[in-house]
PDB file of N, CA and C in Angstrom:
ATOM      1  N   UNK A   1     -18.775  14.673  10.996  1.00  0.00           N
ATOM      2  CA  UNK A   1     -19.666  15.558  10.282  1.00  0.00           C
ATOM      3  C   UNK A   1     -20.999  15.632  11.017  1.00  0.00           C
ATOM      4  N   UNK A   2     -21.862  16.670  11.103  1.00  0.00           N
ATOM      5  CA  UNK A   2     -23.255  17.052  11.983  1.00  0.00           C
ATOM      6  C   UNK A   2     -23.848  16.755  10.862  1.00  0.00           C
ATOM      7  N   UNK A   3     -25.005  16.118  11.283  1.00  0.00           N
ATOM      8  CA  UNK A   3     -26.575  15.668  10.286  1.00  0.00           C
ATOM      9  C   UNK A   3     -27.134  17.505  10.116  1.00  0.00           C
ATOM     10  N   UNK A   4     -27.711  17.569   8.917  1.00  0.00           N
ATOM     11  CA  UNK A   4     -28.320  18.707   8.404  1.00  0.00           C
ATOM     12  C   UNK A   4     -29.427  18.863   9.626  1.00  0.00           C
ATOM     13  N   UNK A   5     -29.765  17.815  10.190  1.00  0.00           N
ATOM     14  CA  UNK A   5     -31.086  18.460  10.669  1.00  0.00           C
ATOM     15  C   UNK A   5     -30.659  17.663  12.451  1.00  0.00           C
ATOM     16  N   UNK A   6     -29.387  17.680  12.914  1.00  0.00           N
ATOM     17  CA  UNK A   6     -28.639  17.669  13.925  1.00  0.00           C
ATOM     18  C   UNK A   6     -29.252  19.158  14.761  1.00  0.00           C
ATOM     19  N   UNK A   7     -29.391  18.447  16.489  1.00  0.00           N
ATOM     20  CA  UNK A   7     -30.346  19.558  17.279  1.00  0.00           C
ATOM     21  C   UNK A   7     -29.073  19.275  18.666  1.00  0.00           C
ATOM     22  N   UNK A   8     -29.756  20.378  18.858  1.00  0.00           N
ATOM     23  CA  UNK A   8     -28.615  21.215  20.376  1.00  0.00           C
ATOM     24  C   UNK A   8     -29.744  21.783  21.422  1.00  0.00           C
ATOM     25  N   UNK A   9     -28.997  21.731  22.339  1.00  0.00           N
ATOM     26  CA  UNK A   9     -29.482  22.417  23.823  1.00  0.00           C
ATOM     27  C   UNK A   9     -28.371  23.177  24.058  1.00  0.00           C
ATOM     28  N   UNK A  10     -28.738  23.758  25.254  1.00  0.00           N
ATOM     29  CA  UNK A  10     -27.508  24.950  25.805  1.00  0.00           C
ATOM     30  C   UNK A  10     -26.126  23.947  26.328  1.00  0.00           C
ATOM     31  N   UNK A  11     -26.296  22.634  26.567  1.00  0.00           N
ATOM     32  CA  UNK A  11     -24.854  21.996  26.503  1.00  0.00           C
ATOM     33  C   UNK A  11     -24.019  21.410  25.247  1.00  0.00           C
ATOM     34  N   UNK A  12     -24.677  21.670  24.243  1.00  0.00           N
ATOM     35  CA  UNK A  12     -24.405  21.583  23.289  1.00  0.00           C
ATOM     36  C   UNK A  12     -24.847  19.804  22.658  1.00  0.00           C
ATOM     37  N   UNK A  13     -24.457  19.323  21.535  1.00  0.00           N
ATOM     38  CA  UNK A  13     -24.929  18.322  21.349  1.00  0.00           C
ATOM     39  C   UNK A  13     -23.756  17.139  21.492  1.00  0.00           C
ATOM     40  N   UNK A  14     -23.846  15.945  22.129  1.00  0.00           N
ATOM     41  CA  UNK A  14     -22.820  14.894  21.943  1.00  0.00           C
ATOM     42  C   UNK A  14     -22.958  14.304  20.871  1.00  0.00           C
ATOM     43  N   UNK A  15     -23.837  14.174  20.208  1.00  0.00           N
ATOM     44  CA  UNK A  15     -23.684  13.550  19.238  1.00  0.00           C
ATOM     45  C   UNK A  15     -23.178  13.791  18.458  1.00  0.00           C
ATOM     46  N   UNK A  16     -22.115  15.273  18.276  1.00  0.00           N
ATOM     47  CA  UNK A  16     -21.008  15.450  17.402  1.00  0.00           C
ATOM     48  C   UNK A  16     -19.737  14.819  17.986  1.00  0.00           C
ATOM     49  N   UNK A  17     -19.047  13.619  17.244  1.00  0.00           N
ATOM     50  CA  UNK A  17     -18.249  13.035  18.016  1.00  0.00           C
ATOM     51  C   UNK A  17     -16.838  13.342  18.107  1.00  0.00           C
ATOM     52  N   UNK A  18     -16.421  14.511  16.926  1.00  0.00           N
ATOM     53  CA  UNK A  18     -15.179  15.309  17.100  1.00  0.00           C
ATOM     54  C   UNK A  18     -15.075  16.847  17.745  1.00  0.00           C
ATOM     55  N   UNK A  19     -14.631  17.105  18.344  1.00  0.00           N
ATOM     56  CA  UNK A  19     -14.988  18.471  18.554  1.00  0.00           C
ATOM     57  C   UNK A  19     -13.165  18.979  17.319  1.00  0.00           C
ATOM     58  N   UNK A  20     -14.459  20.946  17.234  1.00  0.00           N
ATOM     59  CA  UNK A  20     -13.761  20.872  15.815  1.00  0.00           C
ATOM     60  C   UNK A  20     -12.705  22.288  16.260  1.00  0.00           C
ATOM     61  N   UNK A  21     -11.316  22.310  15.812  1.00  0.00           N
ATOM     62  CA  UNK A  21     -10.211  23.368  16.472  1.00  0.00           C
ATOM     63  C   UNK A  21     -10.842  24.811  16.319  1.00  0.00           C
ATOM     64  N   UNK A  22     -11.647  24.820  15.127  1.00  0.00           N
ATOM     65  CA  UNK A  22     -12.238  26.140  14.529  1.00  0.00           C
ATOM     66  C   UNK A  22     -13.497  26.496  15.925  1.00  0.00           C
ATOM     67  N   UNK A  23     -13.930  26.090  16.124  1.00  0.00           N
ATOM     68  CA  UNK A  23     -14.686  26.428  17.706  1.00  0.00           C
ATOM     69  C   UNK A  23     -14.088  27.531  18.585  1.00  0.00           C
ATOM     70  N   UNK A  24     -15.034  28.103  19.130  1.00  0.00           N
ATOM     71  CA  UNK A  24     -14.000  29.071  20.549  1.00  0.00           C
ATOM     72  C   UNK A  24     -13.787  28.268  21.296  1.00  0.00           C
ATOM     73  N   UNK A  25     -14.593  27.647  21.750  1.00  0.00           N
ATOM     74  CA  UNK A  25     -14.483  26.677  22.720  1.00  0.00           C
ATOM     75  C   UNK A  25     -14.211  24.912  22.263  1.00  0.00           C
ATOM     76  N   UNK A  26     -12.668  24.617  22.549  1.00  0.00           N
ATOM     77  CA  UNK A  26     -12.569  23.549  21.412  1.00  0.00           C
ATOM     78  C   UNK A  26     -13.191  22.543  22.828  1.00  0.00           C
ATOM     79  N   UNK A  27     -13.261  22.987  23.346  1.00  0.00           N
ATOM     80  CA  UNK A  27     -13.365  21.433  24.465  1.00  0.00           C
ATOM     81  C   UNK A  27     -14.660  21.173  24.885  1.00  0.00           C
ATOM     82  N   UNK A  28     -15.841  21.956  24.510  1.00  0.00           N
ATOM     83  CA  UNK A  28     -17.230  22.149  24.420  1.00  0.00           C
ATOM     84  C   UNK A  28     -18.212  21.256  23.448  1.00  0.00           C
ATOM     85  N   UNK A  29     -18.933  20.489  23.212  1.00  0.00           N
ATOM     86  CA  UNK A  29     -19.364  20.186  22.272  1.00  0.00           C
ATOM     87  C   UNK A  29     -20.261  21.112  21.195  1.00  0.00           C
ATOM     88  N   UNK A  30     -20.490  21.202  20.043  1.00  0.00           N
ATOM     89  CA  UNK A  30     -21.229  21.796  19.052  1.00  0.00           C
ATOM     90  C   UNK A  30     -22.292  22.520  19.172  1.00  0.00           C
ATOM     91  N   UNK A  31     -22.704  23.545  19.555  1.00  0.00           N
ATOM     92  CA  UNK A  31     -24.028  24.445  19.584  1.00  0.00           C
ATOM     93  C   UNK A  31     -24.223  24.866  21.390  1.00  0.00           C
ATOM     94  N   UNK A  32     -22.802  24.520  21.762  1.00  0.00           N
ATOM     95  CA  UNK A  32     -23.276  24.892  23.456  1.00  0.00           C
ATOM     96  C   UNK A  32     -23.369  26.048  23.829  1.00  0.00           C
ATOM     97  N   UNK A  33     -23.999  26.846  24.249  1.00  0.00           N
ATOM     98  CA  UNK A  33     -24.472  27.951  24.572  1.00  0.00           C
ATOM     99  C   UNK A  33     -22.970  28.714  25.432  1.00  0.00           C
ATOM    100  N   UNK A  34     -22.578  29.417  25.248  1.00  0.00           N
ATOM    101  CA  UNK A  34     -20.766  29.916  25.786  1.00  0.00           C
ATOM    102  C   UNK A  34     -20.738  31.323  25.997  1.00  0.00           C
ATOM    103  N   UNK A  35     -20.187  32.011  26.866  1.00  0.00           N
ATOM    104  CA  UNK A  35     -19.758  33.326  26.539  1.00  0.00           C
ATOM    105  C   UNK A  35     -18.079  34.194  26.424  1.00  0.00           C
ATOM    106  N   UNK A  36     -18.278  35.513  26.911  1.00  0.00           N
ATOM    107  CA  UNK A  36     -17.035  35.767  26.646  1.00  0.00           C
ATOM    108  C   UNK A  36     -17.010  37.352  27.315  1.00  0.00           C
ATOM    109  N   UNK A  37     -16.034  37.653  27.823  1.00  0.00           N
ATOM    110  CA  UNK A  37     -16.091  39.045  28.441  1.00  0.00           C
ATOM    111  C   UNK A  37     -14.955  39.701  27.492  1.00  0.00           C
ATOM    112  N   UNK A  38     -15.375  40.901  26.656  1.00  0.00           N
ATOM    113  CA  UNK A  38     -14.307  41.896  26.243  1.00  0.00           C
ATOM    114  C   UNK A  38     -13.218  40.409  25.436  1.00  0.00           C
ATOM    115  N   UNK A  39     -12.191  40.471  25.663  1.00  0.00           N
ATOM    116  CA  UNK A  39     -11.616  39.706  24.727  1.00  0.00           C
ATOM    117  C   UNK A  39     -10.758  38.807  25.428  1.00  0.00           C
ATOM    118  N   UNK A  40     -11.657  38.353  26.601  1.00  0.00           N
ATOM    119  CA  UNK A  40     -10.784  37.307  27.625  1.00  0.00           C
ATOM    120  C   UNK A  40     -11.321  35.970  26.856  1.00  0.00           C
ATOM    121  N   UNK A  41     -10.877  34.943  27.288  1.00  0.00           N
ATOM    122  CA  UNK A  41     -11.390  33.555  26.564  1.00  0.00           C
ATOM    123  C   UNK A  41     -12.177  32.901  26.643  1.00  0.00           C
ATOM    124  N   UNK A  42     -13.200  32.297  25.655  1.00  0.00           N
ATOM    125  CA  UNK A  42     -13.884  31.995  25.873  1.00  0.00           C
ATOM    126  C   UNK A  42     -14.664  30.943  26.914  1.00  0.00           C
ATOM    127  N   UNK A  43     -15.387  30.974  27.551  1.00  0.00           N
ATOM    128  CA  UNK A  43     -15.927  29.947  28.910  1.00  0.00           C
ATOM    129  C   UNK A  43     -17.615  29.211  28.380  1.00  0.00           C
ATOM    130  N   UNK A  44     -17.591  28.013  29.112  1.00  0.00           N
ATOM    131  CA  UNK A  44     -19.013  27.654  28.967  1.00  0.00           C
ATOM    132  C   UNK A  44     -19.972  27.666  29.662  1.00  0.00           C
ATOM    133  N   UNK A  45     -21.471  27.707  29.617  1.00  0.00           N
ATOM    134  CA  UNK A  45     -22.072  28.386  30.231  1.00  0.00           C
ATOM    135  C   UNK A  45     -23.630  27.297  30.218  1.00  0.00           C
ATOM    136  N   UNK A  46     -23.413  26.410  28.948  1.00  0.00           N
ATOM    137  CA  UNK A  46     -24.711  25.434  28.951  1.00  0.00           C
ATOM    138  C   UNK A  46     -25.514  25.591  29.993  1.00  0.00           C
ATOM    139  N   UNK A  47     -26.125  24.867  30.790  1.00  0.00           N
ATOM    140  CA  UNK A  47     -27.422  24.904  31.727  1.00  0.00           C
ATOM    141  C   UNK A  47     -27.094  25.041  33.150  1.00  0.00           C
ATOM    142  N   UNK A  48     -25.766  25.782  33.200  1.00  0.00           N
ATOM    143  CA  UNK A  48     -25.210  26.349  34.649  1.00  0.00           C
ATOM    144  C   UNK A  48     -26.166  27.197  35.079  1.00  0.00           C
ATOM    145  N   UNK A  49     -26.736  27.127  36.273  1.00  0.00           N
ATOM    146  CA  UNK A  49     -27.224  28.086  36.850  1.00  0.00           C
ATOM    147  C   UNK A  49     -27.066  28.721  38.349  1.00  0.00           C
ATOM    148  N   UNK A  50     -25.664  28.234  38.055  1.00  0.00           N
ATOM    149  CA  UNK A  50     -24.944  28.931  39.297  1.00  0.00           C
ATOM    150  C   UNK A  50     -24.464  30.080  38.690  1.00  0.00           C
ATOM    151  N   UNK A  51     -23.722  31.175  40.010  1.00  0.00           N
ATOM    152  CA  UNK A  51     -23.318  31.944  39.381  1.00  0.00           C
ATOM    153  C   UNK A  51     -21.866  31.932  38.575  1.00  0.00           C
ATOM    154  N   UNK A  52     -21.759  32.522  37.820  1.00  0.00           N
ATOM    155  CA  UNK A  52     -19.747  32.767  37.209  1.00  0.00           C
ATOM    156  C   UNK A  52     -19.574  33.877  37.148  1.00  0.00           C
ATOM    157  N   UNK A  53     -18.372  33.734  38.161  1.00  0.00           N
ATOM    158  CA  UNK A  53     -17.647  34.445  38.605  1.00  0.00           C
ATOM    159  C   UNK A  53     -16.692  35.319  36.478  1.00  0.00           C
ATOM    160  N   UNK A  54     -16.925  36.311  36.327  1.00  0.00           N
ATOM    161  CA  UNK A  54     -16.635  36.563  35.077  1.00  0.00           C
ATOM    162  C   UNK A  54     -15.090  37.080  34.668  1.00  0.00           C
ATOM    163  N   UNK A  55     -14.258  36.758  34.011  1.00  0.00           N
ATOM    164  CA  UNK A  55     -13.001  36.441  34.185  1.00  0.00           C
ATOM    165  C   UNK A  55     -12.104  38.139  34.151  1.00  0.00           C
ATOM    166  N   UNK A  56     -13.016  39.337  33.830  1.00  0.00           N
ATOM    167  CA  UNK A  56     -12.631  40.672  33.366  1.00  0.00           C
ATOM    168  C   UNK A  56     -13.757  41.597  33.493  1.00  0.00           C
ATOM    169  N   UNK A  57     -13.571  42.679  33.583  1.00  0.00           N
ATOM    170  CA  UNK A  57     -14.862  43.810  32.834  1.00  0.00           C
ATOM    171  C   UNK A  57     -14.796  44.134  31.458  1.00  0.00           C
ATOM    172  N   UNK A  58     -16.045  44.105  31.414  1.00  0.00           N
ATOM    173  CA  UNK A  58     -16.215  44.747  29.828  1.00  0.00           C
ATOM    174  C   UNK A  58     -17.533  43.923  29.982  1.00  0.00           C
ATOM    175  N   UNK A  59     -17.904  43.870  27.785  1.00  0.00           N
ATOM    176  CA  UNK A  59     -18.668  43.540  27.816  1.00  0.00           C
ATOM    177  C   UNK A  59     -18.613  42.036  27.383  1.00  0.00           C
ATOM    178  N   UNK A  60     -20.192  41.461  28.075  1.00  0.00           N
ATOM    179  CA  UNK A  60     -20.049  40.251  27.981  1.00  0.00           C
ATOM    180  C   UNK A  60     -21.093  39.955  26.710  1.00  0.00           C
ATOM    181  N   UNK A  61     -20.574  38.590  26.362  1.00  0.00           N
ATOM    182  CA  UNK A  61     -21.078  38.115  24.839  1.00  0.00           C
ATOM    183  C   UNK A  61     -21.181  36.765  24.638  1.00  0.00           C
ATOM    184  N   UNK A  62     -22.500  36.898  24.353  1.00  0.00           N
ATOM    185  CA  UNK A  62     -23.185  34.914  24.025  1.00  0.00           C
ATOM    186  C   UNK A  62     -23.082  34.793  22.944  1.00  0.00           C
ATOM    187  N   UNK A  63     -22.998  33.240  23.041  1.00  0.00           N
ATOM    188  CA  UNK A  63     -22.796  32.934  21.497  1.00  0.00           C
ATOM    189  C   UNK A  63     -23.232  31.396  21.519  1.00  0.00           C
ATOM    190  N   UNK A  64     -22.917  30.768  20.529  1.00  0.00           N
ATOM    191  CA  UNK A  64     -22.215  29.486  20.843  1.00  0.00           C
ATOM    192  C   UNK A  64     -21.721  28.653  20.188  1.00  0.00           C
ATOM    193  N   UNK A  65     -21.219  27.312  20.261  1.00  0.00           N
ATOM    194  CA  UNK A  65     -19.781  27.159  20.061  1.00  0.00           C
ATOM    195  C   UNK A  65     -20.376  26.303  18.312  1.00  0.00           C
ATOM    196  N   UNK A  66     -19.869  27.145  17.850  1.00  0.00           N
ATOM    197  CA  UNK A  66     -20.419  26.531  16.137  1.00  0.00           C
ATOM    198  C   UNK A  66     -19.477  27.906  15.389  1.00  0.00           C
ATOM    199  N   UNK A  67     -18.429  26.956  14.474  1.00  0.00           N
ATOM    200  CA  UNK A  67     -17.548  28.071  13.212  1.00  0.00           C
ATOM    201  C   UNK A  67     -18.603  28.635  12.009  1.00  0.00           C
ATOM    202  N   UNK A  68     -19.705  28.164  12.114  1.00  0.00           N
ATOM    203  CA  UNK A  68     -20.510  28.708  11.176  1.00  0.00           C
ATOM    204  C   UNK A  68     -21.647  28.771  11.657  1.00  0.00           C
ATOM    205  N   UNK A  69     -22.367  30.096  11.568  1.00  0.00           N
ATOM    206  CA  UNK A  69     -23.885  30.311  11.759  1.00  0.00           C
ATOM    207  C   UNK A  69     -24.360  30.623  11.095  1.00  0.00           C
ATOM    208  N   UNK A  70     -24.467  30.534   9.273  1.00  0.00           N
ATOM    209  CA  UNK A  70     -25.491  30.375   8.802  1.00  0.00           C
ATOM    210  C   UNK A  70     -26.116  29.136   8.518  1.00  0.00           C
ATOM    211  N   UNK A  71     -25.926  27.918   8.865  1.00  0.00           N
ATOM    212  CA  UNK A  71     -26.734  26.844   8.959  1.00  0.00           C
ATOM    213  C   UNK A  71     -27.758  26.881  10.485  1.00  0.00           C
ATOM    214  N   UNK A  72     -27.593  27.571  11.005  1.00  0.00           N
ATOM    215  CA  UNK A  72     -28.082  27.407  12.161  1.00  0.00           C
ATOM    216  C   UNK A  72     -29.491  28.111  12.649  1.00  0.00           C
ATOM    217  N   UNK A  73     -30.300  27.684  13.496  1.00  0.00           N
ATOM    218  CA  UNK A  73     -31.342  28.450  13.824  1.00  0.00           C
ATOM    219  C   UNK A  73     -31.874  28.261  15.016  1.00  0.00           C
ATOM    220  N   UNK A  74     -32.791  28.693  15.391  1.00  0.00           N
ATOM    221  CA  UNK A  74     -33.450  28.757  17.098  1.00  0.00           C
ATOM    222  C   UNK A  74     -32.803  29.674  18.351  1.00  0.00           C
ATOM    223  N   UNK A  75     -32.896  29.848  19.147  1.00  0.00           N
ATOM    224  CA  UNK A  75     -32.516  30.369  20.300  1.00  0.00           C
ATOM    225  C   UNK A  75     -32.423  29.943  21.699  1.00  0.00           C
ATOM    226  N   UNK A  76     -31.970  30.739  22.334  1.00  0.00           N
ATOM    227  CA  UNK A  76     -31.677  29.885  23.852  1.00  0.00           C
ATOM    228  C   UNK A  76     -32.293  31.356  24.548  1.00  0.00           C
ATOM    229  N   UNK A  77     -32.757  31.347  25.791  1.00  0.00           N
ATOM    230  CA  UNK A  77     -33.239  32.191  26.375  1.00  0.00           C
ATOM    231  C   UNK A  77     -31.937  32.297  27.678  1.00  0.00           C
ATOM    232  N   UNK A  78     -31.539  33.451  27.505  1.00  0.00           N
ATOM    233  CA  UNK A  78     -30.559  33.680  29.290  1.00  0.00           C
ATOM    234  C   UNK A  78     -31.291  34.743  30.134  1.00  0.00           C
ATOM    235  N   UNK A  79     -30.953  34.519  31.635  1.00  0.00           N
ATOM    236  CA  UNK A  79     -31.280  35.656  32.226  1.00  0.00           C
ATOM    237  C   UNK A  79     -30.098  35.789  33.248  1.00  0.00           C
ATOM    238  N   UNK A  80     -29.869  37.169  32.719  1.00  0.00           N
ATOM    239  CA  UNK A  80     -28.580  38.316  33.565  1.00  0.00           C
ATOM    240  C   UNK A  80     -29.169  38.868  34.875  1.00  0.00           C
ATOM    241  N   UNK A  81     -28.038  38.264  35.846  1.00  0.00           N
ATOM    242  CA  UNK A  81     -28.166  39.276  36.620  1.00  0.00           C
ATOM    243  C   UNK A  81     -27.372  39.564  38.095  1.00  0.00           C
ATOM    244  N   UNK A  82     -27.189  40.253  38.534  1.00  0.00           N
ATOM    245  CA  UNK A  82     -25.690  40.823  39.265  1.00  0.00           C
ATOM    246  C   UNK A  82     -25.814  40.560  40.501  1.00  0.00           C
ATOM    247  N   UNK A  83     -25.084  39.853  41.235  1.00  0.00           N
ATOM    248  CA  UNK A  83     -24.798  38.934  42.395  1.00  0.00           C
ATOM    249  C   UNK A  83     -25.058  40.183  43.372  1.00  0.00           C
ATOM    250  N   UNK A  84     -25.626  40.080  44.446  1.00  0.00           N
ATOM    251  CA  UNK A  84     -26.149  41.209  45.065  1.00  0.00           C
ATOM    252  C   UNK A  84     -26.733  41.952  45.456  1.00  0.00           C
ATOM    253  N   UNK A  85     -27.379  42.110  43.743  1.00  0.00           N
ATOM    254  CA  UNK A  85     -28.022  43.159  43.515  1.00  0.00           C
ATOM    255  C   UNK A  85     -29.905  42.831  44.095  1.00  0.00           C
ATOM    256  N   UNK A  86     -30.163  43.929  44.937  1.00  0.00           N
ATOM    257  CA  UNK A  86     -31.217  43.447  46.123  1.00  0.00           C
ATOM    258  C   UNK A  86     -32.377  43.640  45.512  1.00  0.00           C
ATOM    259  N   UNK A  87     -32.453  44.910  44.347  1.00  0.00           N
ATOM    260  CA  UNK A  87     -33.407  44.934  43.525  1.00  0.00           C
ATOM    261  C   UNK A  87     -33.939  43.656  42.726  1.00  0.00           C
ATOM    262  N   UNK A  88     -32.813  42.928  42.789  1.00  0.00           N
ATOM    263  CA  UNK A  88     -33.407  41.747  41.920  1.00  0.00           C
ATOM    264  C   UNK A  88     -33.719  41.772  40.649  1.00  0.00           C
ATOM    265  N   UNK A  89     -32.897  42.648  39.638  1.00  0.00           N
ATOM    266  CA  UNK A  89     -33.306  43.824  38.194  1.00  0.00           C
ATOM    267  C   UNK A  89     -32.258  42.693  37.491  1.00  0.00           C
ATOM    268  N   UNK A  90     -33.200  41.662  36.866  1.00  0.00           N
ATOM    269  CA  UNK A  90     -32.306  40.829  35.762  1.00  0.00           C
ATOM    270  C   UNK A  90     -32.916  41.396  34.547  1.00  0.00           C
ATOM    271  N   UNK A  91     -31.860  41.441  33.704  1.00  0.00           N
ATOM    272  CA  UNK A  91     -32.037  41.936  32.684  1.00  0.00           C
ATOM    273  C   UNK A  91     -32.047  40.728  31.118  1.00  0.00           C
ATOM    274  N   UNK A  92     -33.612  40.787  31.002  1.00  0.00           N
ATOM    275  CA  UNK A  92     -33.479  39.854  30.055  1.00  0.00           C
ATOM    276  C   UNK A  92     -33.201  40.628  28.492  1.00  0.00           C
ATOM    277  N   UNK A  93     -32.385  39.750  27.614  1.00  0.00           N
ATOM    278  CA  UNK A  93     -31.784  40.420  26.561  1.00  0.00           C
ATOM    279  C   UNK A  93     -31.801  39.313  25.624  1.00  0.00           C
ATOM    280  N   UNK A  94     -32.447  39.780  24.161  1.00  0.00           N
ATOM    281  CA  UNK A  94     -32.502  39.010  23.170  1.00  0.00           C
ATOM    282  C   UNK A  94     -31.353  39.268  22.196  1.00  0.00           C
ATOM    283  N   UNK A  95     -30.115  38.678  21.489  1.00  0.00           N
ATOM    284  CA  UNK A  95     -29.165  38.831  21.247  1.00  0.00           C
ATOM    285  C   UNK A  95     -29.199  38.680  19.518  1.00  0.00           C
ATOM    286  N   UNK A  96     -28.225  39.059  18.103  1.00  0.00           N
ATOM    287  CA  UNK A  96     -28.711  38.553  17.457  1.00  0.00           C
ATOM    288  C   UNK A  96     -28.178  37.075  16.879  1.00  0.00           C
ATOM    289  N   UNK A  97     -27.897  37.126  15.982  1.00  0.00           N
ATOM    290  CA  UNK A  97     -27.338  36.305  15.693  1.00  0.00           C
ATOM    291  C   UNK A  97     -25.870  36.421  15.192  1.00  0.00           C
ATOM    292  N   UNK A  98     -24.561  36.259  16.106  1.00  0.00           N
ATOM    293  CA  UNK A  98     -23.631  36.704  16.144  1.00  0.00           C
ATOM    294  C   UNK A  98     -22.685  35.613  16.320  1.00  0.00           C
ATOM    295  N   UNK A  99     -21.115  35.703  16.058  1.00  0.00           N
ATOM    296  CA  UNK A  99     -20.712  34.812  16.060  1.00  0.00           C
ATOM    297  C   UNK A  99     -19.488  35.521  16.987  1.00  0.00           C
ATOM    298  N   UNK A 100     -18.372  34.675  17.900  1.00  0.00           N
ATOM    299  CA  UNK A 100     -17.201  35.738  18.226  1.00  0.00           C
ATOM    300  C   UNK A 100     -15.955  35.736  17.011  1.00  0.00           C
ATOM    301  N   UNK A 101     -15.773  36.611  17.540  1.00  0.00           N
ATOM    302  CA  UNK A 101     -14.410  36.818  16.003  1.00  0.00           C
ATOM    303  C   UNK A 101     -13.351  35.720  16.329  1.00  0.00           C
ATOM    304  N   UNK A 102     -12.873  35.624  15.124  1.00  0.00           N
ATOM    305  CA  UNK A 102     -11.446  34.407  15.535  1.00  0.00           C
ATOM    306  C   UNK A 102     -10.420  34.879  15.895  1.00  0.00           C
ATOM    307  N   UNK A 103      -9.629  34.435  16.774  1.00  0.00           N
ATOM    308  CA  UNK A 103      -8.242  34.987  17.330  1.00  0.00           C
ATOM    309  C   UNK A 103      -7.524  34.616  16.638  1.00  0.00           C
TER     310      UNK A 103
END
């Protein structure tokens, strides 16, 4: 069980000591910052700041790894941006509060 007032970073927190099946990401710990392209599976993304390679096109979608977000609050800041690209045009994007759908 997570303490009511239990805190996360973008790798999520260890101090949840089960990880729970209801998660996208069951192998992630609790509140880790994750995404997802179009409806390929979910990947983690915590304090990587290399690039990832993204598994499809479409669109991509942050989240993170928690079956319920209305207990939850705060934000994580990301910055997008396209391997290449010479302009150097990252696109910062504030997201809301969203969860991914269950498969």
């Amino acid at each position: 069980m997570i303490s009511p007032t239990a805190s996360s970073g973008p790798n999520g927190s260890p101090a949840v000591t089960s990880r729970n099946v209801r998660y996208p990401l069951q192998n992630a710990y609790a509140g880790a910052l994750i995404g997802r392209v179009g409806n390929s599976a979910p990947f983690l993304i915590g304090t990587n700041t290399q690039p990832i390679v993204m598994p499809t096109n479409g669109p991509l979608m942050l989240g993170i790894n928690d079956d319920v977000m209305t207990d939850n609050s705060g934000s994580y800041s990301v910055n997008i941006s396209r391997e290449g690209d010479n302009n150097n045009n990252n696109n910062n994007r504030r997201g809301g509060d969203r969860a991914f759908p269950r498969r």
